[in-house]
N, C-alpha and C. Protein backbone atom coordinates (compact mmCIF):
# COMPACT_ATOMS: atom_id res chain seq x y z
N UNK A 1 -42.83 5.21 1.56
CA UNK A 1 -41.68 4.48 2.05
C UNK A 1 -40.47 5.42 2.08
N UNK A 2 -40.08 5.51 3.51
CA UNK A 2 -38.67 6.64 3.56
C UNK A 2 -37.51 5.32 3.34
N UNK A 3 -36.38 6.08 2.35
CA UNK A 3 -35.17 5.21 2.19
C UNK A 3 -34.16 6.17 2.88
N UNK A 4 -33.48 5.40 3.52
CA UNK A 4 -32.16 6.47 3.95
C UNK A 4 -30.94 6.06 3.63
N UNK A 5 -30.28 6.78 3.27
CA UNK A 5 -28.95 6.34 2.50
C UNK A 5 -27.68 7.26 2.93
N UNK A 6 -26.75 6.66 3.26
CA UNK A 6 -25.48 7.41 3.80
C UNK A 6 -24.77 7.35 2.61
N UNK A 7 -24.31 8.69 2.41
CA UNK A 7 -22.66 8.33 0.93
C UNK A 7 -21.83 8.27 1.81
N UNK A 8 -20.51 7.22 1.59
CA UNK A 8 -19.37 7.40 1.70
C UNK A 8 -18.49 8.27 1.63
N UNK A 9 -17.85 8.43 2.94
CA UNK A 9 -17.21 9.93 2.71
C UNK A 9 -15.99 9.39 1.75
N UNK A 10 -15.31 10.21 0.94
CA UNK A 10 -14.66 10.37 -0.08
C UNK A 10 -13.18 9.59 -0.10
N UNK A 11 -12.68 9.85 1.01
CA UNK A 11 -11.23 9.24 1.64
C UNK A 11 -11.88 7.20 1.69
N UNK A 12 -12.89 7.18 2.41
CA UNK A 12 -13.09 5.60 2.41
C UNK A 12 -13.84 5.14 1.13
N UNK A 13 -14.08 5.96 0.02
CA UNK A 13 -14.38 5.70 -1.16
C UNK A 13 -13.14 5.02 -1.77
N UNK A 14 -12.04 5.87 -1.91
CA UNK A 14 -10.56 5.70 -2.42
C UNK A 14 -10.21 4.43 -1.65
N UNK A 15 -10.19 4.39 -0.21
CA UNK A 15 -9.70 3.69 0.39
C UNK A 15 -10.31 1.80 -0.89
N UNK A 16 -11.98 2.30 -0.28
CA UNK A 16 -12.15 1.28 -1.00
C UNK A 16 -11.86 0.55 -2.23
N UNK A 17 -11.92 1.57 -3.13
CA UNK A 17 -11.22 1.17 -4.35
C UNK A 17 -9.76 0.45 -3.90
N UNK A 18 -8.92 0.81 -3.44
CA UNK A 18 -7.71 0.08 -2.97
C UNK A 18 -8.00 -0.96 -2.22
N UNK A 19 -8.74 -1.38 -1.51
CA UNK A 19 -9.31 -3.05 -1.07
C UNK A 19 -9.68 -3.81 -2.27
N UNK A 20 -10.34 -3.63 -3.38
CA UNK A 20 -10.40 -4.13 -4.15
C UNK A 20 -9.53 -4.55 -4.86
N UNK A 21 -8.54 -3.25 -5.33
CA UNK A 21 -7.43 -3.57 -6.23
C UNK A 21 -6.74 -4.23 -5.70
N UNK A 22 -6.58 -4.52 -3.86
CA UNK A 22 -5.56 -5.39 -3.10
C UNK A 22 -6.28 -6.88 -3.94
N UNK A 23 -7.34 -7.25 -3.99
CA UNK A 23 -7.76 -8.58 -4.31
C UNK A 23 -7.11 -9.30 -5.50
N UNK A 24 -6.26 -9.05 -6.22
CA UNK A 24 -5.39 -8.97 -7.42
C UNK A 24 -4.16 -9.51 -6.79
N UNK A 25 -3.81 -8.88 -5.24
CA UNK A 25 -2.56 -9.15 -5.08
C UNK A 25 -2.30 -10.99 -5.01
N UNK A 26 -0.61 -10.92 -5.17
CA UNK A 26 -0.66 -12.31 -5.06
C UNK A 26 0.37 -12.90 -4.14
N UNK A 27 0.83 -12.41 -2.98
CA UNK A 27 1.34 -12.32 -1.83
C UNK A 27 0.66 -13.17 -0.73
N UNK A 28 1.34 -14.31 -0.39
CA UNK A 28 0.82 -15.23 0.51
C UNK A 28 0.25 -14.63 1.83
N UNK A 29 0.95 -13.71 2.26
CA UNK A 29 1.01 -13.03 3.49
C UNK A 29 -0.34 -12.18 3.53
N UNK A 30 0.54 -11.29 2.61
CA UNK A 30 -0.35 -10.01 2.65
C UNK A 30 -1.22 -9.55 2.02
N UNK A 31 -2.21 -8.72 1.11
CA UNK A 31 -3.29 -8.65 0.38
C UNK A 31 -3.37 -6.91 0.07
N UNK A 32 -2.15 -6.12 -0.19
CA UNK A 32 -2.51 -4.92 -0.07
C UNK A 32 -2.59 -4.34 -1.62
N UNK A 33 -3.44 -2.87 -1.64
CA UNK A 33 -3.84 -2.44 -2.93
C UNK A 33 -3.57 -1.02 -2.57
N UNK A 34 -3.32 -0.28 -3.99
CA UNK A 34 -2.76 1.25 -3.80
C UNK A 34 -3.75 1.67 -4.76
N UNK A 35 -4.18 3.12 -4.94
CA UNK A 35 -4.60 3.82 -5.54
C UNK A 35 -4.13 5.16 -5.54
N UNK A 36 -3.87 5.72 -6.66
CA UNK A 36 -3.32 7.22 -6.58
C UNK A 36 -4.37 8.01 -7.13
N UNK A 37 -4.52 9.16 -6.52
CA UNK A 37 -5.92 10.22 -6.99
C UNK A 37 -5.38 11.62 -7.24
N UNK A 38 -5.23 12.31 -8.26
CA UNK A 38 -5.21 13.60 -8.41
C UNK A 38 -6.76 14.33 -8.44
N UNK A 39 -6.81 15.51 -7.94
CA UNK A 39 -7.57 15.98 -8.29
C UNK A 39 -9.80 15.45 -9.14
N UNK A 40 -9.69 14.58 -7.77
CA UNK A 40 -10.36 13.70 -8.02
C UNK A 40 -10.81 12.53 -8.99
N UNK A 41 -9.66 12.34 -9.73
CA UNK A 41 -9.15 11.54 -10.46
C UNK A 41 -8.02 10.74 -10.46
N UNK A 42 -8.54 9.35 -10.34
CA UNK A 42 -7.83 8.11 -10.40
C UNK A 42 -6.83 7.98 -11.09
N UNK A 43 -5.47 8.09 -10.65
CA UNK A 43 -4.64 8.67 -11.67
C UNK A 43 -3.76 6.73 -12.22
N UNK A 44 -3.72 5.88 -10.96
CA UNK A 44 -3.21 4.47 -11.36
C UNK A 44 -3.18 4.21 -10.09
N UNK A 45 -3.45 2.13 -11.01
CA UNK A 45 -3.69 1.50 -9.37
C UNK A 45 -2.34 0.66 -9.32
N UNK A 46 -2.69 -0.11 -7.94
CA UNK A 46 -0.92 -1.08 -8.23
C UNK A 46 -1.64 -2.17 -6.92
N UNK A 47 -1.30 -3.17 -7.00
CA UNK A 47 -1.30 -4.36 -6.07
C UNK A 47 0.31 -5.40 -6.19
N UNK A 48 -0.06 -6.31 -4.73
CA UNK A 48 1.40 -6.88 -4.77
C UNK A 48 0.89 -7.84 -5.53
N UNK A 49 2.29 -8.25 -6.38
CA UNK A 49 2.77 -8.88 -7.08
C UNK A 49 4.06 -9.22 -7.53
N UNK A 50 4.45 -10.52 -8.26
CA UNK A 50 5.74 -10.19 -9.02
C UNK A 50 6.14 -9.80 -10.08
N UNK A 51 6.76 -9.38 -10.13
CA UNK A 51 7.79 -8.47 -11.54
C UNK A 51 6.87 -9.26 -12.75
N UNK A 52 6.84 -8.83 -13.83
CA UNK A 52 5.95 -9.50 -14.98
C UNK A 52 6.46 -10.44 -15.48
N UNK A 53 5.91 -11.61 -15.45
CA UNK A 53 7.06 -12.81 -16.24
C UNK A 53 7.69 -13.85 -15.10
N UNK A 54 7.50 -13.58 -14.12
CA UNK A 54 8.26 -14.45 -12.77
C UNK A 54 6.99 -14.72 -12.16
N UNK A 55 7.35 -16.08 -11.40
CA UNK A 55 5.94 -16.48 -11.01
C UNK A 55 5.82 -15.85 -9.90
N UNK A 56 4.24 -16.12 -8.99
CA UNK A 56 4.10 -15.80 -8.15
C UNK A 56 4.38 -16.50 -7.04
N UNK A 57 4.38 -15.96 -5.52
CA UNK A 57 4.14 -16.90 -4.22
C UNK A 57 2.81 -17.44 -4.26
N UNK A 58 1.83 -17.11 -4.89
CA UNK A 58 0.64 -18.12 -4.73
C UNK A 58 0.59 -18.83 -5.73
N UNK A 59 0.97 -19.04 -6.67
CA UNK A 59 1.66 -19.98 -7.65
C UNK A 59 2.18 -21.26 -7.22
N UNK A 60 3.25 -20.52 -6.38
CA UNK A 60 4.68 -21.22 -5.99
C UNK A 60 3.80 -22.08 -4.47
N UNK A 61 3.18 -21.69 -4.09
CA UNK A 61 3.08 -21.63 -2.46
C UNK A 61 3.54 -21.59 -1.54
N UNK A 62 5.14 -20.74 -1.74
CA UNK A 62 5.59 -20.88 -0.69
C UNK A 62 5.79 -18.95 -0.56
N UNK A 63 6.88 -18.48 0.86
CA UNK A 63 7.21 -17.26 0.68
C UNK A 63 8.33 -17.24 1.35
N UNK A 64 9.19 -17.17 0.67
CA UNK A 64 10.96 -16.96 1.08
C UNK A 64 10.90 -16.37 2.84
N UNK A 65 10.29 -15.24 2.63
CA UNK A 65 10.36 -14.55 3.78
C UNK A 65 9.49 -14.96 5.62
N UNK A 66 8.76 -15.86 4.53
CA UNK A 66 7.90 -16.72 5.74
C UNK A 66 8.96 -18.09 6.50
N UNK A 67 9.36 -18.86 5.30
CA UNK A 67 9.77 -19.72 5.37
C UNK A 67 11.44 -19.13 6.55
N UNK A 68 11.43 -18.12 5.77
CA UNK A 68 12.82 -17.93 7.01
C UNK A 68 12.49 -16.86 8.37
N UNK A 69 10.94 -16.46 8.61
CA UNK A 69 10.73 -16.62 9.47
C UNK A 69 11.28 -15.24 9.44
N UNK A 70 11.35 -14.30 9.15
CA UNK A 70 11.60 -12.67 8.90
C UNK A 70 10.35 -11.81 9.67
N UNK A 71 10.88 -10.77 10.33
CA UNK A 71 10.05 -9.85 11.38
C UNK A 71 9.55 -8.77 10.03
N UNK A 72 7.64 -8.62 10.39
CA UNK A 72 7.76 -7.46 9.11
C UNK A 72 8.27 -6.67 9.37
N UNK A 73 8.35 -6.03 8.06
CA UNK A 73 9.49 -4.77 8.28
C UNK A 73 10.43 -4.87 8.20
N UNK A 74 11.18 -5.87 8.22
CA UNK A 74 12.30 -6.52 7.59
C UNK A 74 12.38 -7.23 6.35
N UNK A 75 13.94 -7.11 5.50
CA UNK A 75 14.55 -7.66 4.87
C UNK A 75 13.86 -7.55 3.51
N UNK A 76 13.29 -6.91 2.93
CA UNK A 76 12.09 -6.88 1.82
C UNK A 76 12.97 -7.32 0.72
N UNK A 77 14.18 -7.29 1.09
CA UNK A 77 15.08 -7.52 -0.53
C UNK A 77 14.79 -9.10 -1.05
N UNK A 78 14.43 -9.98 0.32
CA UNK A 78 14.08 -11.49 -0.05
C UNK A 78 12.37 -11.65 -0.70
N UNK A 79 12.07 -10.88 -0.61
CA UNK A 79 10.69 -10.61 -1.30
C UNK A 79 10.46 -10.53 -2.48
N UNK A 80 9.84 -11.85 -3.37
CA UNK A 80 9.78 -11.80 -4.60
C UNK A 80 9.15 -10.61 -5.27
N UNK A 81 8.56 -9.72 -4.21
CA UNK A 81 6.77 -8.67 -5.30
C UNK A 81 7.40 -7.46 -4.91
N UNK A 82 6.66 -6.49 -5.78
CA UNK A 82 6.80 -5.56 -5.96
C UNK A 82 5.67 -4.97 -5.07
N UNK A 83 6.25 -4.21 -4.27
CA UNK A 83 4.39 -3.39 -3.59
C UNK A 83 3.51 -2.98 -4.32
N UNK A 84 2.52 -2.71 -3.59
CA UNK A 84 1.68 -2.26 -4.12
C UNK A 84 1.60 -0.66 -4.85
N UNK A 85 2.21 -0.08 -3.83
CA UNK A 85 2.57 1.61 -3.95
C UNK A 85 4.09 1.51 -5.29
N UNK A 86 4.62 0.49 -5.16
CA UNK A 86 5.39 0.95 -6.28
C UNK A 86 4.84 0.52 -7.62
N UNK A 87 4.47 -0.14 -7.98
CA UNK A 87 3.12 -0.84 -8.69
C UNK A 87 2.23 0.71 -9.23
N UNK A 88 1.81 1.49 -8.43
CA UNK A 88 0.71 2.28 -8.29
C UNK A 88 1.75 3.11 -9.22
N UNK A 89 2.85 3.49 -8.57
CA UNK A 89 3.78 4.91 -9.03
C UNK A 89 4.36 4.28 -10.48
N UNK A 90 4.62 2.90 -10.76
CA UNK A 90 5.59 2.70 -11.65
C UNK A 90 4.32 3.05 -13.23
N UNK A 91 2.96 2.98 -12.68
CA UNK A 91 2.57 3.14 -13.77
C UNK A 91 1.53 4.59 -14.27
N UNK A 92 2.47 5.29 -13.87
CA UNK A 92 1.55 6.38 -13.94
C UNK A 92 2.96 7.62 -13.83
N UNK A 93 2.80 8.28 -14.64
CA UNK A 93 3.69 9.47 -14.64
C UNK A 93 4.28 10.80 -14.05
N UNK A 94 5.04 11.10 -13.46
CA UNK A 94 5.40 12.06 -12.60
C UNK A 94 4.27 12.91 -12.53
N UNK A 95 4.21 13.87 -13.42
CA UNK A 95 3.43 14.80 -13.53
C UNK A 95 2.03 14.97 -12.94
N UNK A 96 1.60 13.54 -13.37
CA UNK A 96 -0.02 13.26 -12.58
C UNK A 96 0.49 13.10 -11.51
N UNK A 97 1.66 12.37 -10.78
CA UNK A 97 1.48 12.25 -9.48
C UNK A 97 1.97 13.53 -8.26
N UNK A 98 2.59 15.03 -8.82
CA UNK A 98 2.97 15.54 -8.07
C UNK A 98 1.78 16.77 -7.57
N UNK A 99 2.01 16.49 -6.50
CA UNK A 99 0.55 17.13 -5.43
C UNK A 99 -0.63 15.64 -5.42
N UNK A 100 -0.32 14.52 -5.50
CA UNK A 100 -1.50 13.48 -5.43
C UNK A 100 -1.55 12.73 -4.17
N UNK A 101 -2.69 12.37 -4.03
CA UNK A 101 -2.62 11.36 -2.88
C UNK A 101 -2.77 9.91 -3.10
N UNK A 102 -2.45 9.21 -2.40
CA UNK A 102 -1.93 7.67 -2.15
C UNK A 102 -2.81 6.87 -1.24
N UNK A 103 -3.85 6.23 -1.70
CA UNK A 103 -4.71 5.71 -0.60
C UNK A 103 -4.07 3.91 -0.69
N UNK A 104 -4.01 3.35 0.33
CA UNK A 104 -3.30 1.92 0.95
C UNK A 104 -4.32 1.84 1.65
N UNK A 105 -4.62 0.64 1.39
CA UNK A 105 -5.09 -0.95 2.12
C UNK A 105 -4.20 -2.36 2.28
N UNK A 106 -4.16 -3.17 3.19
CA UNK A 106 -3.51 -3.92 3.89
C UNK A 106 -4.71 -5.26 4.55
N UNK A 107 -4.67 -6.12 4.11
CA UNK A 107 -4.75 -7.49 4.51
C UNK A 107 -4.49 -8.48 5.45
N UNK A 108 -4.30 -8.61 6.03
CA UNK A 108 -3.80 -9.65 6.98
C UNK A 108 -4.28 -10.89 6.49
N UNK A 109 -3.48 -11.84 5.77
CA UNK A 109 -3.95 -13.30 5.20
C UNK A 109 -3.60 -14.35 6.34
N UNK A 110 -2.63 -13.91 7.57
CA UNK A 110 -2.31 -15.26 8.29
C UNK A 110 -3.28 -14.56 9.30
N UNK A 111 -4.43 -13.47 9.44
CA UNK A 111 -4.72 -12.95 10.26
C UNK A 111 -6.53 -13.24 9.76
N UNK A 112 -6.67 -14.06 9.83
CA UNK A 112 -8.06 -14.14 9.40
C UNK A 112 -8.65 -12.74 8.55
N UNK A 113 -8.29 -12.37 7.55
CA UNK A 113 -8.12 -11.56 7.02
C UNK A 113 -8.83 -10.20 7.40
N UNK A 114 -7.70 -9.96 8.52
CA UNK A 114 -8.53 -8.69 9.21
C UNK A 114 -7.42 -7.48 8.52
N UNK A 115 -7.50 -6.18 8.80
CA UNK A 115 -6.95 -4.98 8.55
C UNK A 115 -5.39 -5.30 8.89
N UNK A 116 -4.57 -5.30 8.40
CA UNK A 116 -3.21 -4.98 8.63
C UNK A 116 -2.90 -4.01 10.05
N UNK A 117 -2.69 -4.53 11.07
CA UNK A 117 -2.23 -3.70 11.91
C UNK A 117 -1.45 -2.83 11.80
N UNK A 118 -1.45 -1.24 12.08
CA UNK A 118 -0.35 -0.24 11.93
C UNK A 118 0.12 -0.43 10.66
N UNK A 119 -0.58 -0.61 9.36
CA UNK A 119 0.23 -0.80 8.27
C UNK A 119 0.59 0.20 8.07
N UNK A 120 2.11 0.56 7.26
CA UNK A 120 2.73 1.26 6.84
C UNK A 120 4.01 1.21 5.54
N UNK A 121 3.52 2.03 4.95
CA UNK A 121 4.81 1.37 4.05
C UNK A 121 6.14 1.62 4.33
N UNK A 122 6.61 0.75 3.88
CA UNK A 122 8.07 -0.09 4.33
C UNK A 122 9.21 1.09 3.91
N UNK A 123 10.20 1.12 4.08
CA UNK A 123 11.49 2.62 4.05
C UNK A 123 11.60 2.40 2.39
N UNK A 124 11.83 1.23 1.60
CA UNK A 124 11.67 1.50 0.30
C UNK A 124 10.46 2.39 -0.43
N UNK A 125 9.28 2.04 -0.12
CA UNK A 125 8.43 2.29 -0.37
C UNK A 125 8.15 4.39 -0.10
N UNK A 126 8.41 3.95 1.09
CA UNK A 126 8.29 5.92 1.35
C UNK A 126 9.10 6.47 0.36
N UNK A 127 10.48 6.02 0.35
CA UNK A 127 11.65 6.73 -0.56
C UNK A 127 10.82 6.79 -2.17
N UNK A 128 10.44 6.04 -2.31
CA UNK A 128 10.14 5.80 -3.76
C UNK A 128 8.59 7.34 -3.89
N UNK A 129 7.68 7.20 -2.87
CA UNK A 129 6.64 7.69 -2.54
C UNK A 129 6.80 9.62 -2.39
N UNK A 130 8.25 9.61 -1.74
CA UNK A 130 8.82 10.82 -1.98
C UNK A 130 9.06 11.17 -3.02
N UNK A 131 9.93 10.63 -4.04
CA UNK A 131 10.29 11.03 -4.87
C UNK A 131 9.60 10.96 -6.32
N UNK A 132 8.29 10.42 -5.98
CA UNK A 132 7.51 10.11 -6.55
C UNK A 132 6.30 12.31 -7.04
N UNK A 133 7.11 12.42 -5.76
CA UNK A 133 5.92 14.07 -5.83
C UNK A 133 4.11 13.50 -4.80
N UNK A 134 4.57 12.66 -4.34
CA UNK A 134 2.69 12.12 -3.70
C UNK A 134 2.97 13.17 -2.36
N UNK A 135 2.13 13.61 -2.04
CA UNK A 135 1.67 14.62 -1.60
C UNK A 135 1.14 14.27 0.25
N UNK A 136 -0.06 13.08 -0.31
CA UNK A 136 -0.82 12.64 1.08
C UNK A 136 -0.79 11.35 1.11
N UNK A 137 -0.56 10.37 1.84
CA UNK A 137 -0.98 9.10 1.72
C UNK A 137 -1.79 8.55 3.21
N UNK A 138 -3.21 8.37 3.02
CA UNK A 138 -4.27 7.41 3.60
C UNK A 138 -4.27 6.34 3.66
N UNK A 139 -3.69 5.46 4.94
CA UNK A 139 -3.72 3.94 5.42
C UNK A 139 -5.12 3.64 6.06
N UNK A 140 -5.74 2.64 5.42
CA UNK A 140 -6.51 2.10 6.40
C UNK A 140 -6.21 1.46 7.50
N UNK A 141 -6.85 1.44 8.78
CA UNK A 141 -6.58 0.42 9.98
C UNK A 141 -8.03 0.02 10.00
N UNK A 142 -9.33 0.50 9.69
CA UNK A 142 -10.30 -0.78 10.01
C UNK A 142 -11.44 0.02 8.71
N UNK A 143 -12.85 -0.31 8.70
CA UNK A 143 -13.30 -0.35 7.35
C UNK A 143 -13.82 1.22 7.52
N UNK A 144 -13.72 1.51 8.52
CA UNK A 144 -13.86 3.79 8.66
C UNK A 144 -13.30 4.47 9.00
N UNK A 145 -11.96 3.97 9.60
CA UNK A 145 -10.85 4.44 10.02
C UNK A 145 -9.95 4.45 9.11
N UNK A 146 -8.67 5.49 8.87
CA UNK A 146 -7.97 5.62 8.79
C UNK A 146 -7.14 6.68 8.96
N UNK A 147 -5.56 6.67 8.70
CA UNK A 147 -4.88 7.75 9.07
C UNK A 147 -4.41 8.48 7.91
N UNK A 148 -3.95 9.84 8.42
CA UNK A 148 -3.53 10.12 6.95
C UNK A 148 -2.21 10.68 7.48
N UNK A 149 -1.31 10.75 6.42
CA UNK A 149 -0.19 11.19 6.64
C UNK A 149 0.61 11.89 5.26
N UNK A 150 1.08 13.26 6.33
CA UNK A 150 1.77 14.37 5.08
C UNK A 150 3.17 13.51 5.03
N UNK A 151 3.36 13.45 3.27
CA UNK A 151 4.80 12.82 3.25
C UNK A 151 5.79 14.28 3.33
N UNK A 152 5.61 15.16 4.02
CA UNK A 152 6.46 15.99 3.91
C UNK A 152 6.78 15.56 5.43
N UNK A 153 6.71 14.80 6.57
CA UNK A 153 6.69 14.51 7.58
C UNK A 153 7.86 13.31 7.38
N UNK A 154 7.87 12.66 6.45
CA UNK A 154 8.89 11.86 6.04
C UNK A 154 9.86 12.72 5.95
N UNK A 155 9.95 13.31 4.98
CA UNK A 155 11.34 14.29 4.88
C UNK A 155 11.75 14.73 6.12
N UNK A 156 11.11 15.48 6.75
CA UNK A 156 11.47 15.97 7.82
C UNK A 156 11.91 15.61 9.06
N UNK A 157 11.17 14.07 8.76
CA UNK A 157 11.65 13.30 10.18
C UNK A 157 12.26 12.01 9.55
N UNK A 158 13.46 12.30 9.01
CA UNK A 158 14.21 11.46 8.38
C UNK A 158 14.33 9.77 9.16
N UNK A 159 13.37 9.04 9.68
CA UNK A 159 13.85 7.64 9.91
C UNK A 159 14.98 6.86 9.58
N UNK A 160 15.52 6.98 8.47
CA UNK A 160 16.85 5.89 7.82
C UNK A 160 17.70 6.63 8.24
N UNK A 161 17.77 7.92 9.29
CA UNK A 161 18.95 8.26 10.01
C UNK A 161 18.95 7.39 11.46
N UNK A 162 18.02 6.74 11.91
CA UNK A 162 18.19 6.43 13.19
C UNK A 162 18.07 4.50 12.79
N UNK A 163 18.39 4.41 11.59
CA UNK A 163 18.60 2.93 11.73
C UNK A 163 17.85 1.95 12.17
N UNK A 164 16.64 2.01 12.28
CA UNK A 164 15.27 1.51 12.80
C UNK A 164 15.32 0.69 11.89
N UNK A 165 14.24 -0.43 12.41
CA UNK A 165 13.57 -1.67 11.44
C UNK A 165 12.51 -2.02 11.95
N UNK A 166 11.61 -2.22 11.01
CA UNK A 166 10.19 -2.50 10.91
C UNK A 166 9.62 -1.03 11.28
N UNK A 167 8.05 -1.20 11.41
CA UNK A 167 7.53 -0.32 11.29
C UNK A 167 6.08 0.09 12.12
């Protein structure tokens, strides 16, 4: 009996792990999960949620930002949770994270829970991601796809100079 077996290439390994950890999140909307990897090591994970001690939108059932009907990419300050990527960075220490990469997954919950279109993280999120020392960060768009992107491309192509919204 021949068995044939494909491994997962390495990037949709990570990725995966971050679909999972999205399953934690508790964001009416959205469903996304972060993972940070140094040196082939899992350095911390993070999913959305709220601040520790405050309830959640799936708790609550409602979402401020739904209810008023907000374009994504907008207004995140009415947003009870914390991302996922800051989540990921808040618990894990500079040091591990400078030269690391950042693998994101994205949900679509009003979307029959397909891939997050063009997900990207939001201008808080990059800022934080910069200064964080992360190196690479890998978005999924479908379950073998994804993109990757040098955050030194952020720096360089400064967005919050041209006053843009959404993403």
């Amino acid at each position: 009996m021949e068995f044939e077996f494909k491994r997962r290439d390495k990037v949709n390994y990570y990725l995966d792990m971050a679909e999972v950890v999205g399953k934690r999140s508790t964001c009416i909307r959205k469903r996304y999960g972060a993972v940070i990897v140094k040196n082939d090591e899992v350095v911390s994970t993070g999913y959305v949620g709220a601040p520790r001690g405050r309830k959640n939108c799936i708790d609550m059932g409602i979402c401020r930002r739904e209810q008023l009907k907000v374009p994504r990419g907008e207004r995140y300050e009415l947003c009870r949770s914390v991302h996922a990527e800051q989540n990921a960075i808040i618990s894990a220490s500079r040091d591990r994270m400078l030269g690391s990469s950042l693998y994101l997954t994205g949900i679509d919950l009003q979307d029959n829970n397909n891939y997050v279109e063009k997900a990207m993280p939001c201008a808080m999120c990059k800022r934080v991601i910069i200064n964080a020392g992360i190196k690479t960060v890998y978005i999924r768009d479908n379950y073998d796809e994804y993109r990757k992107i040098d955050v030194q491309d952020w720096i360089d192509n400064d967005d919050s100079l041209a006053a843009a919204y959404g993403y």
